[in-house]
Protein backbone atom coordinates (compact mmCIF):
# COMPACT_ATOMS: atom_id res chain seq x y z
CA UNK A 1 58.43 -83.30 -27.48
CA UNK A 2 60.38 -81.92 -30.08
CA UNK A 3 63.49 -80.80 -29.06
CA UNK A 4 63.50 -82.48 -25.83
CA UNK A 5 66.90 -84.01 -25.69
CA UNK A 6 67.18 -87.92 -25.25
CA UNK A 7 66.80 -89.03 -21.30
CA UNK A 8 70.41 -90.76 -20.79
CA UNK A 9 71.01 -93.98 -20.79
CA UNK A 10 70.59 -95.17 -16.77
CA UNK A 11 73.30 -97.62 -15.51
CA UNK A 12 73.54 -99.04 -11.98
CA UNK A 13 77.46 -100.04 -11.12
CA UNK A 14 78.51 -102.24 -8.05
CA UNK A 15 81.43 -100.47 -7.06
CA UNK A 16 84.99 -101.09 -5.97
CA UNK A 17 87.16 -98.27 -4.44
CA UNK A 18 90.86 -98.71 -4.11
CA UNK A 19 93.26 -96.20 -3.62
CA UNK A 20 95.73 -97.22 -6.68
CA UNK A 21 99.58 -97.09 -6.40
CA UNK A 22 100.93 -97.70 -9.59
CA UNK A 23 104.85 -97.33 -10.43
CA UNK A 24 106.55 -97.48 -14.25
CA UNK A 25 109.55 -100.10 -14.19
CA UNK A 26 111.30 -101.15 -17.12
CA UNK A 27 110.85 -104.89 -16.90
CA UNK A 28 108.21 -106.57 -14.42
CA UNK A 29 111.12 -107.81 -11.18
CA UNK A 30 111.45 -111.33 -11.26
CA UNK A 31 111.30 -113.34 -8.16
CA UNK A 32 113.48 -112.18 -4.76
CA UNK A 33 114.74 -108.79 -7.36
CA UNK A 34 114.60 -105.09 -6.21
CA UNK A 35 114.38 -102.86 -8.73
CA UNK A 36 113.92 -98.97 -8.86
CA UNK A 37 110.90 -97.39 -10.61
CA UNK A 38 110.77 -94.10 -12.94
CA UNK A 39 107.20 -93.28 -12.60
CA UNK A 40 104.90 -93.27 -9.89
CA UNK A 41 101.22 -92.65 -9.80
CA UNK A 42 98.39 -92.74 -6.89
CA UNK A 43 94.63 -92.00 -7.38
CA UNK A 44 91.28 -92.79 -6.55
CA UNK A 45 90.27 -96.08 -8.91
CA UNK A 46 88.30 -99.70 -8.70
CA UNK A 47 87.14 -101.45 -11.43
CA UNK A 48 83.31 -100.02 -10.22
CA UNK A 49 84.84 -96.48 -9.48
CA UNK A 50 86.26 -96.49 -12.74
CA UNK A 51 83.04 -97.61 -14.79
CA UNK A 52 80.64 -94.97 -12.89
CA UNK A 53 82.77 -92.22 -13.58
CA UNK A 54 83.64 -93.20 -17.29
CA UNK A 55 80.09 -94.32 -18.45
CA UNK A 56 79.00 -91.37 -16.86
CA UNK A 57 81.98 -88.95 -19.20
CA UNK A 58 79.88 -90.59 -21.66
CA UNK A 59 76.75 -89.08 -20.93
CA UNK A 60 74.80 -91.57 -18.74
CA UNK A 61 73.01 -91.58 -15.31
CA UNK A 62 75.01 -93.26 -12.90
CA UNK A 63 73.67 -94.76 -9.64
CA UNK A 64 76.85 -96.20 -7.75
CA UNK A 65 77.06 -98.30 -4.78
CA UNK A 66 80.54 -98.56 -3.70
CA UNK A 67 81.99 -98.92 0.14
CA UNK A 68 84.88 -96.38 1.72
CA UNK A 69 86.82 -96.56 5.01
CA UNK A 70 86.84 -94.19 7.37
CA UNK A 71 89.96 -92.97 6.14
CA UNK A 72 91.63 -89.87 3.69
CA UNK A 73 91.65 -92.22 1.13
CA UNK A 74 87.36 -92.25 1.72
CA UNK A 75 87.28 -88.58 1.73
CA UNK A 76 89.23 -88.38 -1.73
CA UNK A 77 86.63 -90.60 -3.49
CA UNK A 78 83.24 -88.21 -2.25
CA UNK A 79 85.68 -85.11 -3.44
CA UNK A 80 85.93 -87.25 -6.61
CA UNK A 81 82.67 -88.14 -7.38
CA UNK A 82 81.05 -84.26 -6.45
CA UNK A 83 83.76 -82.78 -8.80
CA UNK A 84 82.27 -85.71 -11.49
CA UNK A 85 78.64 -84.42 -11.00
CA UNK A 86 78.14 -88.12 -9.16
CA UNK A 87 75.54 -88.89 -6.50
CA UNK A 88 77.08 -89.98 -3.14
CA UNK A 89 74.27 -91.23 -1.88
CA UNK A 90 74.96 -94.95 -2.09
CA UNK A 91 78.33 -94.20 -1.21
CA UNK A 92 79.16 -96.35 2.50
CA UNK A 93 81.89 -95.93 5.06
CA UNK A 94 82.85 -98.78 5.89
CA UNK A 95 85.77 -100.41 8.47
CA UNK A 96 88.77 -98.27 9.18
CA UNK A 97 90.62 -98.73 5.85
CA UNK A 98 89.83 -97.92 2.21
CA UNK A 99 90.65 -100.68 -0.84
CA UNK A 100 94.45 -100.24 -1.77
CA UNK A 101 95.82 -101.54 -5.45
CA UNK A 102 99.56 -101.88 -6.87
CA UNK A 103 100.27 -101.70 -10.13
CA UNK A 104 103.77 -102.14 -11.59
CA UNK A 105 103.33 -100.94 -15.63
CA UNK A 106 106.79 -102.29 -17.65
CA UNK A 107 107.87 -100.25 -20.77
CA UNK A 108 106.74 -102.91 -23.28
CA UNK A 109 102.81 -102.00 -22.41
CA UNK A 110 102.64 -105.16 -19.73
CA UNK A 111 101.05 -105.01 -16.61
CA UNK A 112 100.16 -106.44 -13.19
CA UNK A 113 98.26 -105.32 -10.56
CA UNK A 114 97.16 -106.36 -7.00
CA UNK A 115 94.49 -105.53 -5.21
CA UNK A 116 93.56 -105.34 -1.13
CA UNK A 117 90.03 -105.54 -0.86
CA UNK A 118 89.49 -103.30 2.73
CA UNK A 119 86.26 -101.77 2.92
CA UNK A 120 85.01 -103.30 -0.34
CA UNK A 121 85.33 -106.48 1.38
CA UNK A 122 82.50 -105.47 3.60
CA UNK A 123 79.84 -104.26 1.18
CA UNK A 124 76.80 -106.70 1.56
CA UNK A 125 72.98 -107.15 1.94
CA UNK A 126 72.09 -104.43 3.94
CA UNK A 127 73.68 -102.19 1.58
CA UNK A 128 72.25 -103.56 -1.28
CA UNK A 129 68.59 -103.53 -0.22
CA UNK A 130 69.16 -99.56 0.79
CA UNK A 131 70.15 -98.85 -2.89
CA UNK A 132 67.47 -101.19 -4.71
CA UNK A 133 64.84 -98.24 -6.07
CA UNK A 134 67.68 -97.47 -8.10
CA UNK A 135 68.99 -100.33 -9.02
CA UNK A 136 65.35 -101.68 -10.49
CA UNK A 137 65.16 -97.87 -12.24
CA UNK A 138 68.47 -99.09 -14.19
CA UNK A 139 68.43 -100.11 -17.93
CA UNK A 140 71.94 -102.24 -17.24
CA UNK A 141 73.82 -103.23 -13.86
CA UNK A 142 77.36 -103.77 -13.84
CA UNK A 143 79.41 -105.75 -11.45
CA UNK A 144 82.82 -106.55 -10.98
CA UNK A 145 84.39 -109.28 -8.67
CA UNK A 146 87.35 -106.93 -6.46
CA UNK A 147 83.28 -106.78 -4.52
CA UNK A 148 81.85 -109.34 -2.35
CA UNK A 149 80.99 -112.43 -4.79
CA UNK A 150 77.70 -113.18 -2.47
CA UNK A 151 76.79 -109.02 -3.31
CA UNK A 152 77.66 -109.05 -7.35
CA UNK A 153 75.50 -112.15 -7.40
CA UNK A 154 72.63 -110.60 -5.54
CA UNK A 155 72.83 -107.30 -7.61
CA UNK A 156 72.93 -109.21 -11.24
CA UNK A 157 70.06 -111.15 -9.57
CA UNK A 158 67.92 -108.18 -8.73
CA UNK A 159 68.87 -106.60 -12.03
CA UNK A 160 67.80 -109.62 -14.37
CA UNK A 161 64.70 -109.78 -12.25
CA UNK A 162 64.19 -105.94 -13.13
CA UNK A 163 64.21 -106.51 -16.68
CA UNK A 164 67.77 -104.75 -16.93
CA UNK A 165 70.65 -106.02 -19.12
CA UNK A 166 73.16 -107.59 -16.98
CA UNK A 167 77.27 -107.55 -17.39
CA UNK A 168 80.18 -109.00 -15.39
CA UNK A 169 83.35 -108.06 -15.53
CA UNK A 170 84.54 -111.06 -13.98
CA UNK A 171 87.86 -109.63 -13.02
CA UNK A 172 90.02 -110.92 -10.87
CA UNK A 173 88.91 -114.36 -11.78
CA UNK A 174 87.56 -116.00 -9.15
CA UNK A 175 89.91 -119.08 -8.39
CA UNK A 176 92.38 -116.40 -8.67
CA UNK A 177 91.09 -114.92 -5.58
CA UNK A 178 89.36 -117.73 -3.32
CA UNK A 179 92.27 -119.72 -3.79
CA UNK A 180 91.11 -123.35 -3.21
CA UNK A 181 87.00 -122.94 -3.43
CA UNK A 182 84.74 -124.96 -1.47
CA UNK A 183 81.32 -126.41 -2.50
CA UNK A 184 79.77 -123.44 -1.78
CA UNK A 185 81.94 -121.13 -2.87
CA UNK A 186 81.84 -122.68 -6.61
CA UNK A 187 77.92 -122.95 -6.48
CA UNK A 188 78.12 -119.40 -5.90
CA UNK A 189 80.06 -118.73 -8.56
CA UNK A 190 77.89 -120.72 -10.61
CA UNK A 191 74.88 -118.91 -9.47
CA UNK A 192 76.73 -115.43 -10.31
CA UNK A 193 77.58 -116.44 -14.05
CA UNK A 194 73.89 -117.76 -14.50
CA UNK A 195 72.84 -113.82 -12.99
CA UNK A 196 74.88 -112.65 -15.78
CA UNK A 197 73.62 -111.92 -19.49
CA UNK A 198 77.20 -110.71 -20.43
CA UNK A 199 80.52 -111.67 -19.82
CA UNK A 200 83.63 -109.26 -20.10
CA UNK A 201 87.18 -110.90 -19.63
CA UNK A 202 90.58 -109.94 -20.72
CA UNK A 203 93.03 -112.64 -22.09
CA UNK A 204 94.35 -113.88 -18.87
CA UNK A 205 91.20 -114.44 -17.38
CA UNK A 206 89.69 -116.18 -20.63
CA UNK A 207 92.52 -118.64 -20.30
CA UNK A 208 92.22 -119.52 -16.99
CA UNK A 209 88.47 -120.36 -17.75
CA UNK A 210 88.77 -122.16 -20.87
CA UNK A 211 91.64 -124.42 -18.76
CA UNK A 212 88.76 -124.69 -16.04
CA UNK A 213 86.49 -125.75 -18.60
CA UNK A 214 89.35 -128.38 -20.00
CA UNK A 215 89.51 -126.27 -23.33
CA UNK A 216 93.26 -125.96 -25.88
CA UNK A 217 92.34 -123.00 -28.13
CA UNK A 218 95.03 -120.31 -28.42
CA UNK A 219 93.22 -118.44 -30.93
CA UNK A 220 91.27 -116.61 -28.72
CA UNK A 221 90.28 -113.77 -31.65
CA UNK A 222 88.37 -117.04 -33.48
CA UNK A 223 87.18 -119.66 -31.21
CA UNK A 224 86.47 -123.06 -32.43
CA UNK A 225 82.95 -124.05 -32.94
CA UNK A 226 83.52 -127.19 -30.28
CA UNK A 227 84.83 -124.40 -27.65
CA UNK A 228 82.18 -122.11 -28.17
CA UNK A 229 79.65 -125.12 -27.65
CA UNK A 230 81.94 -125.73 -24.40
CA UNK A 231 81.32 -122.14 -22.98
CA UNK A 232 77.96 -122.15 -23.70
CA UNK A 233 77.14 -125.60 -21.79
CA UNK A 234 79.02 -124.30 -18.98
CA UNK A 235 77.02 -120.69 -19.23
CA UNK A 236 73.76 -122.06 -20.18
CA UNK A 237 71.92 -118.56 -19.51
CA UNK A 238 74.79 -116.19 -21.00
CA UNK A 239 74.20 -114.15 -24.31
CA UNK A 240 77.46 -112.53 -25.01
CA UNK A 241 80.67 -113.23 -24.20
CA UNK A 242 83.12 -110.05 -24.84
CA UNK A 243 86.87 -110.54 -24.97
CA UNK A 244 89.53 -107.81 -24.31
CA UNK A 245 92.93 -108.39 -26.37
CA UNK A 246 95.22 -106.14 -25.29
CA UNK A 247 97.05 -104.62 -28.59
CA UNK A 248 94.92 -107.09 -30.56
CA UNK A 249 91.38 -105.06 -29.99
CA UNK A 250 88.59 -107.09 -29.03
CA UNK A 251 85.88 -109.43 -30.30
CA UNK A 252 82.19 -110.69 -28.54
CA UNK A 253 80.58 -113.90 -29.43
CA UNK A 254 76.95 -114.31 -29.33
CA UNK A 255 74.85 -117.45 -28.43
CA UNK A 256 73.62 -117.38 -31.75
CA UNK A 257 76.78 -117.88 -33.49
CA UNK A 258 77.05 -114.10 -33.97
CA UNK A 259 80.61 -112.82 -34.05
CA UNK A 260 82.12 -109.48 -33.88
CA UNK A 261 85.61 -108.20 -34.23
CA UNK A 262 87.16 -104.64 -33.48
CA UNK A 263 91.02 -104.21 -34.39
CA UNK A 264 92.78 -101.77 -32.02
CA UNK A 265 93.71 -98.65 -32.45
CA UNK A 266 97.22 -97.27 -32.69
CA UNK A 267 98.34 -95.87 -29.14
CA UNK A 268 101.94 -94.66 -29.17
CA UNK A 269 103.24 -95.49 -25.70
CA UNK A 270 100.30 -97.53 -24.07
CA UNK A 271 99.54 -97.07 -19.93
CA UNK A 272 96.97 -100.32 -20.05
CA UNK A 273 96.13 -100.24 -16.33
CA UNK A 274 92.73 -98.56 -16.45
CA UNK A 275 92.32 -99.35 -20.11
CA UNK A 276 89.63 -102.27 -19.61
CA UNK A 277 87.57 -100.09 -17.32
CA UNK A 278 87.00 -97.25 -19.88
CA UNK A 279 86.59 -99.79 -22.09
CA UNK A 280 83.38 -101.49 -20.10
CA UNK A 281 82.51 -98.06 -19.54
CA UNK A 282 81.71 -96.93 -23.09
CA UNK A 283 80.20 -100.85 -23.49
CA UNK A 284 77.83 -100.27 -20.84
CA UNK A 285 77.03 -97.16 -21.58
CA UNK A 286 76.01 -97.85 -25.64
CA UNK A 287 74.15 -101.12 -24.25
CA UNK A 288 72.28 -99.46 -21.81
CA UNK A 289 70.74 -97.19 -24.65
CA UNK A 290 69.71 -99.91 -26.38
CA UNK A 291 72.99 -100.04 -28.72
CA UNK A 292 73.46 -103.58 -30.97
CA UNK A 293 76.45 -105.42 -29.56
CA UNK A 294 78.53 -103.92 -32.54
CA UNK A 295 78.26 -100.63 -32.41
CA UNK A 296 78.95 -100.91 -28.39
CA UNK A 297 82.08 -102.87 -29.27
CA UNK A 298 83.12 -100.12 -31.58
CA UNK A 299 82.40 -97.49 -28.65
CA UNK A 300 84.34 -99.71 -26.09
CA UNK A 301 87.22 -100.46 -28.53
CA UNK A 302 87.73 -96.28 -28.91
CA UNK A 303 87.03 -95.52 -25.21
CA UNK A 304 89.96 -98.41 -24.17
CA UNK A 305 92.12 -97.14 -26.85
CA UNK A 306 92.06 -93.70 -25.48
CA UNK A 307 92.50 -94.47 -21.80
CA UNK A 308 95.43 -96.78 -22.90
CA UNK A 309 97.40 -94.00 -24.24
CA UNK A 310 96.89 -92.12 -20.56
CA UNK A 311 99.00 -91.88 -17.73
CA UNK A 312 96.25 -91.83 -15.11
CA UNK A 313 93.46 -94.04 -14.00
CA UNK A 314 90.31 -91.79 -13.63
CA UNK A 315 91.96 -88.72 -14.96
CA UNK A 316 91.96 -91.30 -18.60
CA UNK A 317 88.86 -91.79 -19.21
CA UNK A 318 87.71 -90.73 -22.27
CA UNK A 319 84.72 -87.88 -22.85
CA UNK A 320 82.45 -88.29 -25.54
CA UNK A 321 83.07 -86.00 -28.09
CA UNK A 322 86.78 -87.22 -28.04
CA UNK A 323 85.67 -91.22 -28.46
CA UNK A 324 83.84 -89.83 -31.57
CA UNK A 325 86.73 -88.08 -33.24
CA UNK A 326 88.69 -90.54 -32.67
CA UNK A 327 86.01 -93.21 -34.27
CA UNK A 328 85.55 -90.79 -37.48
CA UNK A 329 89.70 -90.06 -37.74
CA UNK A 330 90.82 -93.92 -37.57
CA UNK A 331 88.33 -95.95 -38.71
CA UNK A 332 90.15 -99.29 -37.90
CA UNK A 333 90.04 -102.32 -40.69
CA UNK A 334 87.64 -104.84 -41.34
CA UNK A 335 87.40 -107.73 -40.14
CA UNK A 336 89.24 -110.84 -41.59
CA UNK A 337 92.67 -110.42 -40.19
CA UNK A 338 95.07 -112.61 -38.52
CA UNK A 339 96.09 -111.27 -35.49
CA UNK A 340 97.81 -113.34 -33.18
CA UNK A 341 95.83 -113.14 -30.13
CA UNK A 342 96.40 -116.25 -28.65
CA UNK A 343 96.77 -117.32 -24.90
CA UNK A 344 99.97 -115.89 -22.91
């Protein structure tokens, strides 16, 4: 009908929930050092939490499955997400104790963060199968590894099945947190990355792959031909692999050779713990509307610019009248630069 504004864009998010701790040191402490911090944060976040809430700042319909415990930490996130204009209703209490994160940010932008699982940890099947009308409703399902890895692979399942675009975050990297993985644990790793028609990693997590795959290429902004073949063999049924850069922007690399590139934008004193949510936020949220991989990457790029310049997790992400100024008042460069984006 004429008029009638467009239906939004409908994403379905398997959620993490951590109650984040995150202090401001100068340098990152080096082994058996105490140090003293000059900033100190807490808030509801999780990588999930954080995608719902941002794609839905963004303007689209949100279903979110995400566990609690049966703790103040719990309450906080429903407060959150009725203040957001979020459904609860896939929202699970779970075990005694909420998810709880660290983060230590150092003054030069660099930062770590650690993450106990709690009630996340005990998200599963039965949950799952309770939220699947929506999930099949969704135009894109996101997932994120601080969940179960048997319930991101089920979801991405469910959603390819569906007909919905599907994207991993696959953050933390899973070796990083199985430690030494059995035969079973790898062949459901496997089976997750084959669920998956989109890969998001940062830098750190790219490495550690292409080292899993056997891979030397430092110029992670350009990939060789031979280590794009290498990724592709190894991801038979992926379509895009996206890669975050930190102060270097970002760049995805299509199965079909395709290749785009998005130079960051200038943030003046950077907070990046958050930063890669907001930015798979406004990625899932142009994709899910049907958006070409470059124009999403352009929405991403702006969304994890403006988050990086926050001091808060949830209370960063970006809105989306301020992603478009932003987009319209720095325009960033071409492609065709040399950025040194290479492996840390």
């Amino acid at each position: 009908m004429p008029g009638t504004p467009p239906t939004p864009p409908r994403l379905f998010v398997v959620g993490s929930f951590v109650e984040a701790h995150c202090w401001t040191v100068a340098t990152r402490p080096r082994p058996d050092e105490s140090q003293l911090a000059h900033g100190y944060v807490r808030e509801c976040a999780g990588k999930g939490l954080a995608v719902a809430v941002g794609a839905h700042r963004l303007g689209a319909a949100v279903d979110l499955l995400v566990a609690a415990g049966a703790d103040a930490a719990g309450d906080g996130l429903v407060a959150l997400l009725e203040r957001e204009g979020l459904s609860t209703a896939h929202v699970r209490r779970l075990g005694p104790v909420s998810g709880q994160g660290c983060g230590l940010i150092a003054a030069e932008g660099e930062s770590t963060v650690t993450v106990f699982q709690g009630a996340n940890a005990l998200l599963g099947e039965a949950e799952l199968r309770a939220a699947a009308p929506d999930l099949r409703q969704a135009a894109l399902v996101y997932a994120q590894l601080e969940s179960p890895l048997a319930l991101v692979r089920s979801a991405l399942e469910m959603g390819g099945k569906a007909g919905a675009v599907t994207v991993l975050n696959a953050s933390p990297w899973p070796s990083a947190q199985e430690g030494a993985a059995g035969e079973e644990d790898l062949a459901n790793w496997a089976a997750t990355l084959a669920a998956a028609r989109i890969l998001v990693v940062n830098r750190a997590e790219a490495a550690r792959w292409l080292s899993e795959l056997g891979v030397v290429d430092r110029r992670l902004d350009a990939l060789a031909p031979s280590t794009l073949a290498a990724i592709w063999r190894a991801w038979p049924a992926g379509g895009w692999l996206v890669v975050t850069l930190g102060g270097y922007g970002c760049v995805a690399y299509g199965r079909d050779g395709a290749r785009y590139r998005e130079h960051a934008h200038a943030v003046a004193h950077p907070h990046p713990i958050g930063a890669g949510d907001a930015f798979s936020a406004g990625l899932c949220r142009a994709l899910a509307a049907d958006g070409a991989m470059s124009e999403a990457l352009r929405l991403a790029n702006a969304c994890g610019a403006l988050a990086a310049g926050r001091a808060g997790i949830i209370s960063g992400l970006p809105r989306w009248a301020e992603v478009q100024r932003l987009l319209v008042a720095d325009a960033p460069p071409g492609d065709g630069g040399s950025a040194d984006a290479g492996l840390e």
